[in-house]
PDB file of N, CA and C in Angstrom:
ATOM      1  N   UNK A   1      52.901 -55.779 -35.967  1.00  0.00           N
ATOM      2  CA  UNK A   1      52.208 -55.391 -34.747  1.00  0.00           C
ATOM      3  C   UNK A   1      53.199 -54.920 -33.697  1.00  0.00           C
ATOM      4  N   UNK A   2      54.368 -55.546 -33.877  1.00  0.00           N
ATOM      5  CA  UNK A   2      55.730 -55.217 -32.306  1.00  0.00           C
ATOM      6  C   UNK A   2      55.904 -53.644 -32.885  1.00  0.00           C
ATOM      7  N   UNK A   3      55.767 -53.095 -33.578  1.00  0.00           N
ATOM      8  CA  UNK A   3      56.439 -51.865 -33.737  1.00  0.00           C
ATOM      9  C   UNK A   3      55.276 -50.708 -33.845  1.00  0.00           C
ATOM     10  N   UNK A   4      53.683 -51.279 -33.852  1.00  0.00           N
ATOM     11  CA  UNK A   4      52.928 -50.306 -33.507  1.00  0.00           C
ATOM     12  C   UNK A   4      52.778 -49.990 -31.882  1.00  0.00           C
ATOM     13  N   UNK A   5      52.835 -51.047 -31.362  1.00  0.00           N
ATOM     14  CA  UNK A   5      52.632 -51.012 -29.575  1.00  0.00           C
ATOM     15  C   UNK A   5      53.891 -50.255 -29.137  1.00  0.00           C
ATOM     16  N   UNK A   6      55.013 -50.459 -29.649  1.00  0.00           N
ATOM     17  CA  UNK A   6      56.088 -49.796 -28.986  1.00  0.00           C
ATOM     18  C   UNK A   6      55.734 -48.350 -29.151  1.00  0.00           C
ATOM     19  N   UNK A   7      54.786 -47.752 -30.081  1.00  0.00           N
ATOM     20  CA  UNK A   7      54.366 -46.488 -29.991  1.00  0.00           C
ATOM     21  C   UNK A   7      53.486 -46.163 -29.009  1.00  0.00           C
ATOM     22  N   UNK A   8      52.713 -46.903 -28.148  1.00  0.00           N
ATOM     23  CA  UNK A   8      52.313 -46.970 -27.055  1.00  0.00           C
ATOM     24  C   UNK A   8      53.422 -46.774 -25.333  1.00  0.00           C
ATOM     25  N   UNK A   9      54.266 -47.456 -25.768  1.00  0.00           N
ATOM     26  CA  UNK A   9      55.389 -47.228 -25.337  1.00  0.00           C
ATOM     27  C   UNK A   9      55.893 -46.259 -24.640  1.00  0.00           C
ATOM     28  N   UNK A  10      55.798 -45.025 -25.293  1.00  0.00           N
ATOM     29  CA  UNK A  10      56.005 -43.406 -25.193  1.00  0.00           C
ATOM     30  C   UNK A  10      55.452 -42.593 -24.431  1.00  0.00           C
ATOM     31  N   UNK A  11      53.791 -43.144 -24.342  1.00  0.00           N
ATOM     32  CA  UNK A  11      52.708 -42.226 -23.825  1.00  0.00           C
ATOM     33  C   UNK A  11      52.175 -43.753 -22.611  1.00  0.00           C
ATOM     34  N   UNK A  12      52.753 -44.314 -22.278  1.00  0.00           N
ATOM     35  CA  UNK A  12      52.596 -45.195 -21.041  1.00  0.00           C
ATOM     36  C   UNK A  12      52.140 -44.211 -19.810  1.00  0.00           C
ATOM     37  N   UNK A  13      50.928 -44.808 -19.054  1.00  0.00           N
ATOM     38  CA  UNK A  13      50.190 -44.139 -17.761  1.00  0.00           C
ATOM     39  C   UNK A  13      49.467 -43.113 -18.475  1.00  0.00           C
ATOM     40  N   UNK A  14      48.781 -42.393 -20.263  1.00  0.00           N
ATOM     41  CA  UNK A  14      48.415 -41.913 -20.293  1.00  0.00           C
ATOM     42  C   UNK A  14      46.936 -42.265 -20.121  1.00  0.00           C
ATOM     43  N   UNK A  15      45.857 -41.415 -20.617  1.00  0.00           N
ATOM     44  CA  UNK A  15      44.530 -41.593 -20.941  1.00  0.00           C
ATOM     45  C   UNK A  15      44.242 -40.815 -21.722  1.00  0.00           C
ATOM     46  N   UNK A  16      43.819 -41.540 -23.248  1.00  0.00           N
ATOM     47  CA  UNK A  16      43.731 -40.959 -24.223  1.00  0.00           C
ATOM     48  C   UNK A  16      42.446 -41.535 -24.696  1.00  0.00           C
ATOM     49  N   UNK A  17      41.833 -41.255 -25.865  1.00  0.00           N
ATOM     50  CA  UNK A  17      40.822 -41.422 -26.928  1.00  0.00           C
ATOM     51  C   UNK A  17      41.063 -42.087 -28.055  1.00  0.00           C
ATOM     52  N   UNK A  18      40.939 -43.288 -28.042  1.00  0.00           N
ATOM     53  CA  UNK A  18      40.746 -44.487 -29.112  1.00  0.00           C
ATOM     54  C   UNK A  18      39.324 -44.034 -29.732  1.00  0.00           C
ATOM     55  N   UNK A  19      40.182 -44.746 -31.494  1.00  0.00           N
ATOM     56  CA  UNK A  19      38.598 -45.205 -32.451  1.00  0.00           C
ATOM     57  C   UNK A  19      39.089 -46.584 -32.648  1.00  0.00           C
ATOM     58  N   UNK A  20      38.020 -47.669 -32.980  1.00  0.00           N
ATOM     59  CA  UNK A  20      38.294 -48.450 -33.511  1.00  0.00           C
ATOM     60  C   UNK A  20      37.266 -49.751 -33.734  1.00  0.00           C
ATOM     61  N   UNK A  21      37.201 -50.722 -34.453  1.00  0.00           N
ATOM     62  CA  UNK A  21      36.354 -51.605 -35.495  1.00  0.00           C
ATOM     63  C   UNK A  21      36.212 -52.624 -34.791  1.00  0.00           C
ATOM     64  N   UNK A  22      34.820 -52.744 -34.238  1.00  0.00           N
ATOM     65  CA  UNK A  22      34.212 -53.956 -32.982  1.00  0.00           C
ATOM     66  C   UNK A  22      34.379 -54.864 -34.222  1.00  0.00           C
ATOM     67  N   UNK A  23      34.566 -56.274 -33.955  1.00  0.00           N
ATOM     68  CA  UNK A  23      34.980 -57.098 -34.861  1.00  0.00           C
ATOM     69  C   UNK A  23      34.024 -59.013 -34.705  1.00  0.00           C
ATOM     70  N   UNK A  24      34.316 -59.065 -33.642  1.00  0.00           N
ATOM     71  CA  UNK A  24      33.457 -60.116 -32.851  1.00  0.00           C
ATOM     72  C   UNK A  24      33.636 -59.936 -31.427  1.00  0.00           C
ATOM     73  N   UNK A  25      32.713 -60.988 -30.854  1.00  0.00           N
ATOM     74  CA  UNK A  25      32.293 -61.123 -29.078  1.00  0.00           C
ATOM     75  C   UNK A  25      33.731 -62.808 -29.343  1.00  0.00           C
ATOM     76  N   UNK A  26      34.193 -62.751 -27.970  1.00  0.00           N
ATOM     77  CA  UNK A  26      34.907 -64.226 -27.765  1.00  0.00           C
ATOM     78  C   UNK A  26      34.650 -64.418 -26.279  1.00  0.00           C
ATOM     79  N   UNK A  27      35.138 -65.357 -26.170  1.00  0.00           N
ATOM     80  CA  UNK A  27      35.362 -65.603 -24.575  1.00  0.00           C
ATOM     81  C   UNK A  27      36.966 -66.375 -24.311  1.00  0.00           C
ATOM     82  N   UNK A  28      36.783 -66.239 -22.849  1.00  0.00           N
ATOM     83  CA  UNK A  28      38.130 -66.355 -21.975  1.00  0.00           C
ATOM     84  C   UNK A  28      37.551 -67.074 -20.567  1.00  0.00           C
ATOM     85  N   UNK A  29      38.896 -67.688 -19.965  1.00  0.00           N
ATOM     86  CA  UNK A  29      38.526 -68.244 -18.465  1.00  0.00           C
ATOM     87  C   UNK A  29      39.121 -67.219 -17.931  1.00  0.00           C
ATOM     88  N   UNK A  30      38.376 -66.667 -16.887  1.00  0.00           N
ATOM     89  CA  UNK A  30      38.619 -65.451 -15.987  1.00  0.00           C
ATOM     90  C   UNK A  30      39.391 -65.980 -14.643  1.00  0.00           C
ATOM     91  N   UNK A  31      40.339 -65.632 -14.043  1.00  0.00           N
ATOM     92  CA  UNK A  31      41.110 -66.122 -12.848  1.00  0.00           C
ATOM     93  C   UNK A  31      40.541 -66.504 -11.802  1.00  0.00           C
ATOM     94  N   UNK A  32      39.230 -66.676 -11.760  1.00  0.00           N
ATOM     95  CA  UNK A  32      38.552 -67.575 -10.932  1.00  0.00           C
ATOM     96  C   UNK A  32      37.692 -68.845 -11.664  1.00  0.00           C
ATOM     97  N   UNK A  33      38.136 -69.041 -12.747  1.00  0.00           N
ATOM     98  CA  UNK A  33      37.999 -70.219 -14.088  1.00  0.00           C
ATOM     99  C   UNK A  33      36.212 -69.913 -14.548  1.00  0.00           C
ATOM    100  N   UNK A  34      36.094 -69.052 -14.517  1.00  0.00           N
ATOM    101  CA  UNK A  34      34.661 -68.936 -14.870  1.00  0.00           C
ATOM    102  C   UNK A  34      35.083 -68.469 -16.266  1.00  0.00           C
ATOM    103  N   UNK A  35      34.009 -68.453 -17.313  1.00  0.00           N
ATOM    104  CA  UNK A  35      33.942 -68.253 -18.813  1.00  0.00           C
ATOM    105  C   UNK A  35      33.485 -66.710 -18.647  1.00  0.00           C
ATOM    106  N   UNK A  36      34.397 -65.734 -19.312  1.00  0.00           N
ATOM    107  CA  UNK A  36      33.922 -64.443 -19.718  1.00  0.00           C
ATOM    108  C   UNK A  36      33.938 -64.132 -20.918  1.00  0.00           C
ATOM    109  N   UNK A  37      32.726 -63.167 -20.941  1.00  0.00           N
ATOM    110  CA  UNK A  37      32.836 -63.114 -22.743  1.00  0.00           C
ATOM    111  C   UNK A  37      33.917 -61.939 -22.822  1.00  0.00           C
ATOM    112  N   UNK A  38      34.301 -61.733 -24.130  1.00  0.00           N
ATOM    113  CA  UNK A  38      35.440 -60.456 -24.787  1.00  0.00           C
ATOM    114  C   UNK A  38      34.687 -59.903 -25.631  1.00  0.00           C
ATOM    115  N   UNK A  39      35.591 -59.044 -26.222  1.00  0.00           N
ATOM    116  CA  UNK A  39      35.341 -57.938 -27.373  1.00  0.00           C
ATOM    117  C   UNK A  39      36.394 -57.844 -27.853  1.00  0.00           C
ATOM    118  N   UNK A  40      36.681 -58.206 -29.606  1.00  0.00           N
ATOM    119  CA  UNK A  40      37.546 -57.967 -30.303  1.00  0.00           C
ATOM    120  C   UNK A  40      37.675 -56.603 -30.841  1.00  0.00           C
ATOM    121  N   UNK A  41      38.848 -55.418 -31.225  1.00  0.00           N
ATOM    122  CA  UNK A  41      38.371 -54.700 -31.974  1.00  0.00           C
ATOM    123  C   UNK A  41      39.399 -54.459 -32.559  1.00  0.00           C
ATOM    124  N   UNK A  42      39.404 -54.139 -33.636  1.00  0.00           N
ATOM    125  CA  UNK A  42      40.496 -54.101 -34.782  1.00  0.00           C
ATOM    126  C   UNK A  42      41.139 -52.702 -35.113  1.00  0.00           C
ATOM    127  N   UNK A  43      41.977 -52.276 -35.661  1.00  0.00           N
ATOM    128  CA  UNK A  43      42.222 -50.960 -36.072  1.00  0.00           C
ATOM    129  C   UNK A  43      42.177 -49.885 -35.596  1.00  0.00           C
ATOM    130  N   UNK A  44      42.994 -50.209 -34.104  1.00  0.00           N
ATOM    131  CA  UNK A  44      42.883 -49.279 -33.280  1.00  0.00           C
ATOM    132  C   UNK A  44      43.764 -47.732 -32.962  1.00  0.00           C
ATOM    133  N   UNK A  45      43.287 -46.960 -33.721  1.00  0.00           N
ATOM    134  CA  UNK A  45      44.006 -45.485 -34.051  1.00  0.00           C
ATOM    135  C   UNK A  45      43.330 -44.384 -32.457  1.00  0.00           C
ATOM    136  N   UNK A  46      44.349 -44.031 -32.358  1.00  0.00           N
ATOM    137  CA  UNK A  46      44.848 -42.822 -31.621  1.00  0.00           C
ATOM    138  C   UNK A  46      44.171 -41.470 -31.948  1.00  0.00           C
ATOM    139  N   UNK A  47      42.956 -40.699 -31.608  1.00  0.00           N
ATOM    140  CA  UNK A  47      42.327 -40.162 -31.938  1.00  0.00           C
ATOM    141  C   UNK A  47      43.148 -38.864 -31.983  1.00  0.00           C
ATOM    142  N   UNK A  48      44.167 -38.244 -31.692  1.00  0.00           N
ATOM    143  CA  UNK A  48      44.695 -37.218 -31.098  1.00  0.00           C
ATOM    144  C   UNK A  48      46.011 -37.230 -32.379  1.00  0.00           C
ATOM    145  N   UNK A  49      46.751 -38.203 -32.587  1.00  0.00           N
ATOM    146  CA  UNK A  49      47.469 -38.180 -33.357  1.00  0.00           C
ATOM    147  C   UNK A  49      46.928 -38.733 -34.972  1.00  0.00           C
ATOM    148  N   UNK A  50      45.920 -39.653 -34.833  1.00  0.00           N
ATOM    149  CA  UNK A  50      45.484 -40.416 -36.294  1.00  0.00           C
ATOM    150  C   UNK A  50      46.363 -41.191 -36.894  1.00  0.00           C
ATOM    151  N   UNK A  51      47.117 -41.901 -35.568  1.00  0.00           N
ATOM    152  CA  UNK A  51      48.008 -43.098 -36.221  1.00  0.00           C
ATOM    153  C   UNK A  51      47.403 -44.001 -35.205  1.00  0.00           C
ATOM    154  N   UNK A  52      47.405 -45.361 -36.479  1.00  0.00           N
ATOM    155  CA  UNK A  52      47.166 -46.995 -35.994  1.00  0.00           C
ATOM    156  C   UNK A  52      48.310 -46.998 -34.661  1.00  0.00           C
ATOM    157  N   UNK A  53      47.862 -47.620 -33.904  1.00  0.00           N
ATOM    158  CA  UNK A  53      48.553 -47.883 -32.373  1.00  0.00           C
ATOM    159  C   UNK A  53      48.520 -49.568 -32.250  1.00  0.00           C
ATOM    160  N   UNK A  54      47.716 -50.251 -32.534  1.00  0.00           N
ATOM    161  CA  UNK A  54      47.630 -51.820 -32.854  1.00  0.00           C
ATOM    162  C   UNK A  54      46.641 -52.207 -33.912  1.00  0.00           C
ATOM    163  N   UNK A  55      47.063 -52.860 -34.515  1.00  0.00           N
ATOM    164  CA  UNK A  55      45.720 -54.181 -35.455  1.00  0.00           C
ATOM    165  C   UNK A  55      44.691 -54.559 -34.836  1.00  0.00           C
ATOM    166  N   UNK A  56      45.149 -54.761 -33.490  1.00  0.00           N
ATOM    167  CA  UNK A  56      43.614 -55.400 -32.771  1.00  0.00           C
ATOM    168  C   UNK A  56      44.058 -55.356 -31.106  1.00  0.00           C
ATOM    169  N   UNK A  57      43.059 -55.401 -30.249  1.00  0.00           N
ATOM    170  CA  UNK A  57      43.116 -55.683 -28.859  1.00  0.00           C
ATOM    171  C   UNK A  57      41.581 -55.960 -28.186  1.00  0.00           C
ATOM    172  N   UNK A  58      41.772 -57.087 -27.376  1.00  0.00           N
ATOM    173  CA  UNK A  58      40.849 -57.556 -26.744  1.00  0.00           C
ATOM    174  C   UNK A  58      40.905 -57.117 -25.847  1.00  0.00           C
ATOM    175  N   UNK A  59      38.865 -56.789 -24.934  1.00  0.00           N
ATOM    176  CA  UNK A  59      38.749 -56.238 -23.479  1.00  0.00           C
ATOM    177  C   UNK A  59      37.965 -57.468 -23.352  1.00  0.00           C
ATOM    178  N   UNK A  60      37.384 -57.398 -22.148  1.00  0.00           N
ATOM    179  CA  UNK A  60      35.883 -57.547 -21.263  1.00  0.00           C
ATOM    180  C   UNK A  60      34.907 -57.262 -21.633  1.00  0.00           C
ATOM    181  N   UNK A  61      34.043 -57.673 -21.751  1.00  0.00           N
ATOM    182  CA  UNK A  61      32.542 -57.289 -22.167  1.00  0.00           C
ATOM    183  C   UNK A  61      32.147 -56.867 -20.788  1.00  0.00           C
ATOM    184  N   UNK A  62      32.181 -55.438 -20.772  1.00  0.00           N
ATOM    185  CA  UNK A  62      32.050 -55.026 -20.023  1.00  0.00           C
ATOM    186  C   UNK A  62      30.466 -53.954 -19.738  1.00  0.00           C
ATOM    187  N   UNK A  63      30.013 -53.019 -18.806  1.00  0.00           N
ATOM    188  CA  UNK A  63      28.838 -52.504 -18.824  1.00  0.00           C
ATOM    189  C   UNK A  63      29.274 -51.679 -19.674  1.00  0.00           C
ATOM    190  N   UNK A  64      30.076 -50.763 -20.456  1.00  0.00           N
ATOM    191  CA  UNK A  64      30.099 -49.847 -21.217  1.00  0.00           C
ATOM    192  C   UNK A  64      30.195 -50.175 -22.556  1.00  0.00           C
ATOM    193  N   UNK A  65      30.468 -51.806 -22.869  1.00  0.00           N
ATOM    194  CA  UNK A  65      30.320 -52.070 -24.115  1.00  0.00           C
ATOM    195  C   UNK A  65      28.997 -52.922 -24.464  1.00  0.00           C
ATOM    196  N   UNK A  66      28.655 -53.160 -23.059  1.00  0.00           N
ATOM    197  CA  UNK A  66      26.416 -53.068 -23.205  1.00  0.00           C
ATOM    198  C   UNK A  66      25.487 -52.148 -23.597  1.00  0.00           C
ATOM    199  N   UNK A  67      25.857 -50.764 -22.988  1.00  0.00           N
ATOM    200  CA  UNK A  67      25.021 -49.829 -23.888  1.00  0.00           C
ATOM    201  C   UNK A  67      24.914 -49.330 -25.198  1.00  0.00           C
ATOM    202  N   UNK A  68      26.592 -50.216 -25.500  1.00  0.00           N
ATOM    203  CA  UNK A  68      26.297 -49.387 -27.604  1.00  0.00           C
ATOM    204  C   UNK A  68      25.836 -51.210 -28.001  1.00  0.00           C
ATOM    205  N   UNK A  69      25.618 -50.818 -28.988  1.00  0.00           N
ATOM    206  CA  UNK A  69      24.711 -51.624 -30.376  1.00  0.00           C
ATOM    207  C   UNK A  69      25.882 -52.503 -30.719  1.00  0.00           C
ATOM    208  N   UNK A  70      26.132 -53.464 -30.566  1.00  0.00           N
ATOM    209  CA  UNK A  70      28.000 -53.856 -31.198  1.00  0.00           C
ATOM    210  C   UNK A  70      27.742 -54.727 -32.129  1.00  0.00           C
ATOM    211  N   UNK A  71      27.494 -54.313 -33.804  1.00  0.00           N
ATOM    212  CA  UNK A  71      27.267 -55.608 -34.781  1.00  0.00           C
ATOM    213  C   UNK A  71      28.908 -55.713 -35.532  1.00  0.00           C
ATOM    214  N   UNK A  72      29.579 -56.482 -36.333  1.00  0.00           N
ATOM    215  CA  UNK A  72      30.459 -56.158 -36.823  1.00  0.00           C
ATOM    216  C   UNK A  72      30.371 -54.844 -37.381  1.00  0.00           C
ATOM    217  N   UNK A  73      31.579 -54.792 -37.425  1.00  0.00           N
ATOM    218  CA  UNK A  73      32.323 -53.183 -38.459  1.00  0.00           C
ATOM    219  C   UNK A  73      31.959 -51.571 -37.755  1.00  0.00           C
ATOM    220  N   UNK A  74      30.765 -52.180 -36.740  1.00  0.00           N
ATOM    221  CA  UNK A  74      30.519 -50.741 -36.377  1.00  0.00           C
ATOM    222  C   UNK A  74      32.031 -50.073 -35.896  1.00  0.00           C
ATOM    223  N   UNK A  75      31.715 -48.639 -36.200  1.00  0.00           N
ATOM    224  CA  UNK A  75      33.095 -47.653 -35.392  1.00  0.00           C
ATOM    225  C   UNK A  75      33.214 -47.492 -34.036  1.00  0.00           C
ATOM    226  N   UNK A  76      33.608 -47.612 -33.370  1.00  0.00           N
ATOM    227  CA  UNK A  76      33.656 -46.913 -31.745  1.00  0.00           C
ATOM    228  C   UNK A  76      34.438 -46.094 -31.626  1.00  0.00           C
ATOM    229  N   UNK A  77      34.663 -45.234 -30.075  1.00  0.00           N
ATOM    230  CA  UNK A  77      35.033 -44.139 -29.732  1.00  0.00           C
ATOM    231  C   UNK A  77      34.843 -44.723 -28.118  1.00  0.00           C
ATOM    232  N   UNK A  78      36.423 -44.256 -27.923  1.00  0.00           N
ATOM    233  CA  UNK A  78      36.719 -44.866 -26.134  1.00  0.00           C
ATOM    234  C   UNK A  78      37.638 -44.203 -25.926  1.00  0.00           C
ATOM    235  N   UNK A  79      37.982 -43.812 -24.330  1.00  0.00           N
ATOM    236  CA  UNK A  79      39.133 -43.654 -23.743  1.00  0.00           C
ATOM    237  C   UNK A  79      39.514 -44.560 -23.237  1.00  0.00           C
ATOM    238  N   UNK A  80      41.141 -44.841 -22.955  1.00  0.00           N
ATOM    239  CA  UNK A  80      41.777 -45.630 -22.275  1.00  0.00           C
ATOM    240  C   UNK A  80      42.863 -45.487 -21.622  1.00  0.00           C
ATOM    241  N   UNK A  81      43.348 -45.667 -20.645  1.00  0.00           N
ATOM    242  CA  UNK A  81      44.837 -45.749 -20.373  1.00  0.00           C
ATOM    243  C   UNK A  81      45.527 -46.794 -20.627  1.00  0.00           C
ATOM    244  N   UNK A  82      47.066 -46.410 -21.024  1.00  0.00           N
ATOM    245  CA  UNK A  82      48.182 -46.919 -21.876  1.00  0.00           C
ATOM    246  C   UNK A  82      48.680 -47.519 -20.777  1.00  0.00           C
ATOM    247  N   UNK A  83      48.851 -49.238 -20.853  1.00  0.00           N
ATOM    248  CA  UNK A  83      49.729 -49.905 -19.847  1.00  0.00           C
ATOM    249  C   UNK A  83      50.579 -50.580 -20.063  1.00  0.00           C
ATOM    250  N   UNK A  84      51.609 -51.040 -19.230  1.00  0.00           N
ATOM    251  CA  UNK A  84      52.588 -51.909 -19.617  1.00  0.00           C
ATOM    252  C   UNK A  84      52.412 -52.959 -18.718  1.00  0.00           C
ATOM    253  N   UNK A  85      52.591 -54.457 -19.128  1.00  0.00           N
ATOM    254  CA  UNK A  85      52.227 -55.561 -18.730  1.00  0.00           C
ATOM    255  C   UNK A  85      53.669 -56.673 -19.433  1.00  0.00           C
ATOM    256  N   UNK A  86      53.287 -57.523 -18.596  1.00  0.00           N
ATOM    257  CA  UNK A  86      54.416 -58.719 -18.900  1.00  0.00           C
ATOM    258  C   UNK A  86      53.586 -59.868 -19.646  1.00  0.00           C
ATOM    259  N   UNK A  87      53.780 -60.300 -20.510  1.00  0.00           N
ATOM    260  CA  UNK A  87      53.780 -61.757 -21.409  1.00  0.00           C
ATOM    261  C   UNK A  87      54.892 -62.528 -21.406  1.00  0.00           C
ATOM    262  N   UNK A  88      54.212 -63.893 -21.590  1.00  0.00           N
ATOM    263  CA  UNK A  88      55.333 -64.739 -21.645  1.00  0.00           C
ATOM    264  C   UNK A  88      55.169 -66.152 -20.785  1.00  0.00           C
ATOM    265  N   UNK A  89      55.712 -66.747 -21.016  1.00  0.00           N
ATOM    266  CA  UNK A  89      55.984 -67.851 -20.028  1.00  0.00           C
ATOM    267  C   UNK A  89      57.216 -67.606 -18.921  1.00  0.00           C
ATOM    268  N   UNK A  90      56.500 -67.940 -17.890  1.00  0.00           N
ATOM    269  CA  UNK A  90      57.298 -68.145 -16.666  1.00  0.00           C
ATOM    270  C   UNK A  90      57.607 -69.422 -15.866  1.00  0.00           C
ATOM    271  N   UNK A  91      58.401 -69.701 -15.660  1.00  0.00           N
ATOM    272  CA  UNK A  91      58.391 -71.209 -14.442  1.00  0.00           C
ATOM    273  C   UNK A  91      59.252 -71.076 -13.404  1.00  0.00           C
ATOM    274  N   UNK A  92      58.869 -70.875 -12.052  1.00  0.00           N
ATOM    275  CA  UNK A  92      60.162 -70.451 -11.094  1.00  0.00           C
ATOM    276  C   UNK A  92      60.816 -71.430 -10.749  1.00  0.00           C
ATOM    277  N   UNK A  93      60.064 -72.388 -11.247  1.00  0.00           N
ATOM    278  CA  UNK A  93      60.585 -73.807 -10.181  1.00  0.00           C
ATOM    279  C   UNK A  93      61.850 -74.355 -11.039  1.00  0.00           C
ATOM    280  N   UNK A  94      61.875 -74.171 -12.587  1.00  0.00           N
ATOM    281  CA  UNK A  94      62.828 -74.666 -13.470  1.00  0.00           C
ATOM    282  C   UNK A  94      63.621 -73.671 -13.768  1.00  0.00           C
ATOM    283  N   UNK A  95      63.412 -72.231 -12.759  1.00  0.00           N
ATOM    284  CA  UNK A  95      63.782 -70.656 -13.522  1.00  0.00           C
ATOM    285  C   UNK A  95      63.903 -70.624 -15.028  1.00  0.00           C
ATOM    286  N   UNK A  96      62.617 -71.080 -15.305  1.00  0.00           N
ATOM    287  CA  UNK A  96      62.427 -70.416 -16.962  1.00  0.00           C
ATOM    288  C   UNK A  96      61.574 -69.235 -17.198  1.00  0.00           C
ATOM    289  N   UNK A  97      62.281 -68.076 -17.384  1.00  0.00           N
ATOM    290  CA  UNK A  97      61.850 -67.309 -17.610  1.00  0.00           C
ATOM    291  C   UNK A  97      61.814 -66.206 -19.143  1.00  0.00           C
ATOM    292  N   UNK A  98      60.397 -66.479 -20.203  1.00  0.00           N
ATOM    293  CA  UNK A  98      60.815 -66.145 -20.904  1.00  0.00           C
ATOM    294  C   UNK A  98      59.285 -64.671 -21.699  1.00  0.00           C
ATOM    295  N   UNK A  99      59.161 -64.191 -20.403  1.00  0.00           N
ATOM    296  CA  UNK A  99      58.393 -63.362 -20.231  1.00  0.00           C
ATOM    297  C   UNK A  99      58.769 -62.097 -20.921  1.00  0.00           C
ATOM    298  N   UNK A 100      58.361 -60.928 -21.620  1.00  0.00           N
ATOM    299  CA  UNK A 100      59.057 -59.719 -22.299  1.00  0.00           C
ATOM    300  C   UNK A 100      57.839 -58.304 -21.995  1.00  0.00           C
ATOM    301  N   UNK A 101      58.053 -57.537 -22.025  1.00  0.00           N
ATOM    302  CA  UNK A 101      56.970 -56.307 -22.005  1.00  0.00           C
ATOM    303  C   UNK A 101      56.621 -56.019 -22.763  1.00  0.00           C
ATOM    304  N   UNK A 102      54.934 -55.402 -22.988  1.00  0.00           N
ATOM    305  CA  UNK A 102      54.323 -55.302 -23.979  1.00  0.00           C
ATOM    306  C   UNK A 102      53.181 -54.163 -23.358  1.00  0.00           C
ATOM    307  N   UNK A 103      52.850 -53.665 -24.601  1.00  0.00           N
ATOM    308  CA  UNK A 103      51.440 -52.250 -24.372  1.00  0.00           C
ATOM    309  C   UNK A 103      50.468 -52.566 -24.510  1.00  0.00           C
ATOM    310  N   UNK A 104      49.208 -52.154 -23.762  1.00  0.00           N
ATOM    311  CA  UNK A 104      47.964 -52.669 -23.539  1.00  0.00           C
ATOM    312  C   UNK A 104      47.121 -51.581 -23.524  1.00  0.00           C
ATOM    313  N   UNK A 105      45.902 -51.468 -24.130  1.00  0.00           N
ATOM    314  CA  UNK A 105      44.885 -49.988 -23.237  1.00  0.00           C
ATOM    315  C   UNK A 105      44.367 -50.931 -22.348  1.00  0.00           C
ATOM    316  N   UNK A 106      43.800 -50.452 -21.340  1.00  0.00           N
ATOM    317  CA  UNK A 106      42.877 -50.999 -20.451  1.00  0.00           C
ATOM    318  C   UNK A 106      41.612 -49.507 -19.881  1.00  0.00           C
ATOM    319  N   UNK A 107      41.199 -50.404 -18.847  1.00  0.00           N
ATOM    320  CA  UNK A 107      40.122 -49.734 -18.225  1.00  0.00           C
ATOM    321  C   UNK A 107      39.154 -48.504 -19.268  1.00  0.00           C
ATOM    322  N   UNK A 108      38.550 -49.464 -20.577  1.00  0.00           N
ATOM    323  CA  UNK A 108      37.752 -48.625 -21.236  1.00  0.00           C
ATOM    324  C   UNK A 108      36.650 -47.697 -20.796  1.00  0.00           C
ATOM    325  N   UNK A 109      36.430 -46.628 -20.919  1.00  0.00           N
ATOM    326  CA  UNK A 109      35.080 -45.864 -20.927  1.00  0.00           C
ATOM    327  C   UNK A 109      34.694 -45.305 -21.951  1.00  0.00           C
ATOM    328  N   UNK A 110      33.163 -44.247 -21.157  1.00  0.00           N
ATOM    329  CA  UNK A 110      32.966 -43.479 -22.448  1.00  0.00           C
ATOM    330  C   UNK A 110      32.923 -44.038 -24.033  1.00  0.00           C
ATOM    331  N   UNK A 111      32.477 -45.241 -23.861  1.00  0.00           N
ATOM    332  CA  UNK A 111      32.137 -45.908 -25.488  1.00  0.00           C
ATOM    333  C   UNK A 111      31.106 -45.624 -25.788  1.00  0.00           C
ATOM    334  N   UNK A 112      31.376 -45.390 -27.092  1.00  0.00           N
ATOM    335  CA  UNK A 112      30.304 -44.676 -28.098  1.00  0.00           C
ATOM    336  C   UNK A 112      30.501 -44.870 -29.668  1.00  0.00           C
ATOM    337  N   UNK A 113      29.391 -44.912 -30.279  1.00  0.00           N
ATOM    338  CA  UNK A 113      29.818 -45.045 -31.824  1.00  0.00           C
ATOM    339  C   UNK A 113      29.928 -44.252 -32.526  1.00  0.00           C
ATOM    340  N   UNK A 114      31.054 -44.522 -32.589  1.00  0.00           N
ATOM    341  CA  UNK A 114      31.633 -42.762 -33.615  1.00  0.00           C
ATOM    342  C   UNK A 114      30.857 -42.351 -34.654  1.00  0.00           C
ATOM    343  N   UNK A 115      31.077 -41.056 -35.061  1.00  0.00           N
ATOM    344  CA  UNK A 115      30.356 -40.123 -35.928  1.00  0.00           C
ATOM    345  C   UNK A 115      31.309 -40.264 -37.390  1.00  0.00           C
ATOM    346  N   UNK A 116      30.946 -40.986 -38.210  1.00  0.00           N
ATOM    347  CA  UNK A 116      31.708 -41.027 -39.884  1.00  0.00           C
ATOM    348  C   UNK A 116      31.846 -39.662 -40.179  1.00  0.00           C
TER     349      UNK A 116
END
């Protein structure tokens, strides 16, 4: 997976066109500790080039992934922009810092279920 995201890497601040394989619904505590649901999706290729970009990445269940049908395996079709974000553990108080950069899409639209 570290060496598909670094291909993300390259095209950072773009907005491009993802396909990829809704997988399951999860949830998360959202930064005001409330329970939000997610969206898993697997096999996420680069519509423009037709190379895998990650194995999987989780969003938000968001209003644009309410209007499609989402059972497993279905295909989707999204744009996203390419971000860079920090992971990791941090502690300022012990200065442990062992945080590293990593690629993300975010802010999905335009979802739709792709055409086989």
């Amino acid at each position: 997976m570290r060496q598909m995201r670094k291909e993300l890497a390259k095209e950072a601040g773009q907005r491009k066109r993802f396909r990829a394989v809704f997988s399951r619904f999860g949830k998360k505590v959202n930064f005001k500790g409330y329970s939000a649901e997610t969206v898993l999706l697997q096999h996420v290729v680069d519509m423009e080039t037709g190379k895998v970009v990650t194995d999987h990445i989780w969003f938000s269940y968001t209003k644009g992934f309410e209007k499609v049908k989402l059972t497993e395996g279905v295909l989707l079709e999204f744009d996203a922009r390419i971000k860079e974000y920090r992971k990791g553990y941090v502690n300022t108080r012990y200065k442990i810092n062992n945080s590293k950069s990593d690629y993300k899409l975010s802010n999905p639209t335009r979802i739709t279920m792709a055409e086989v």
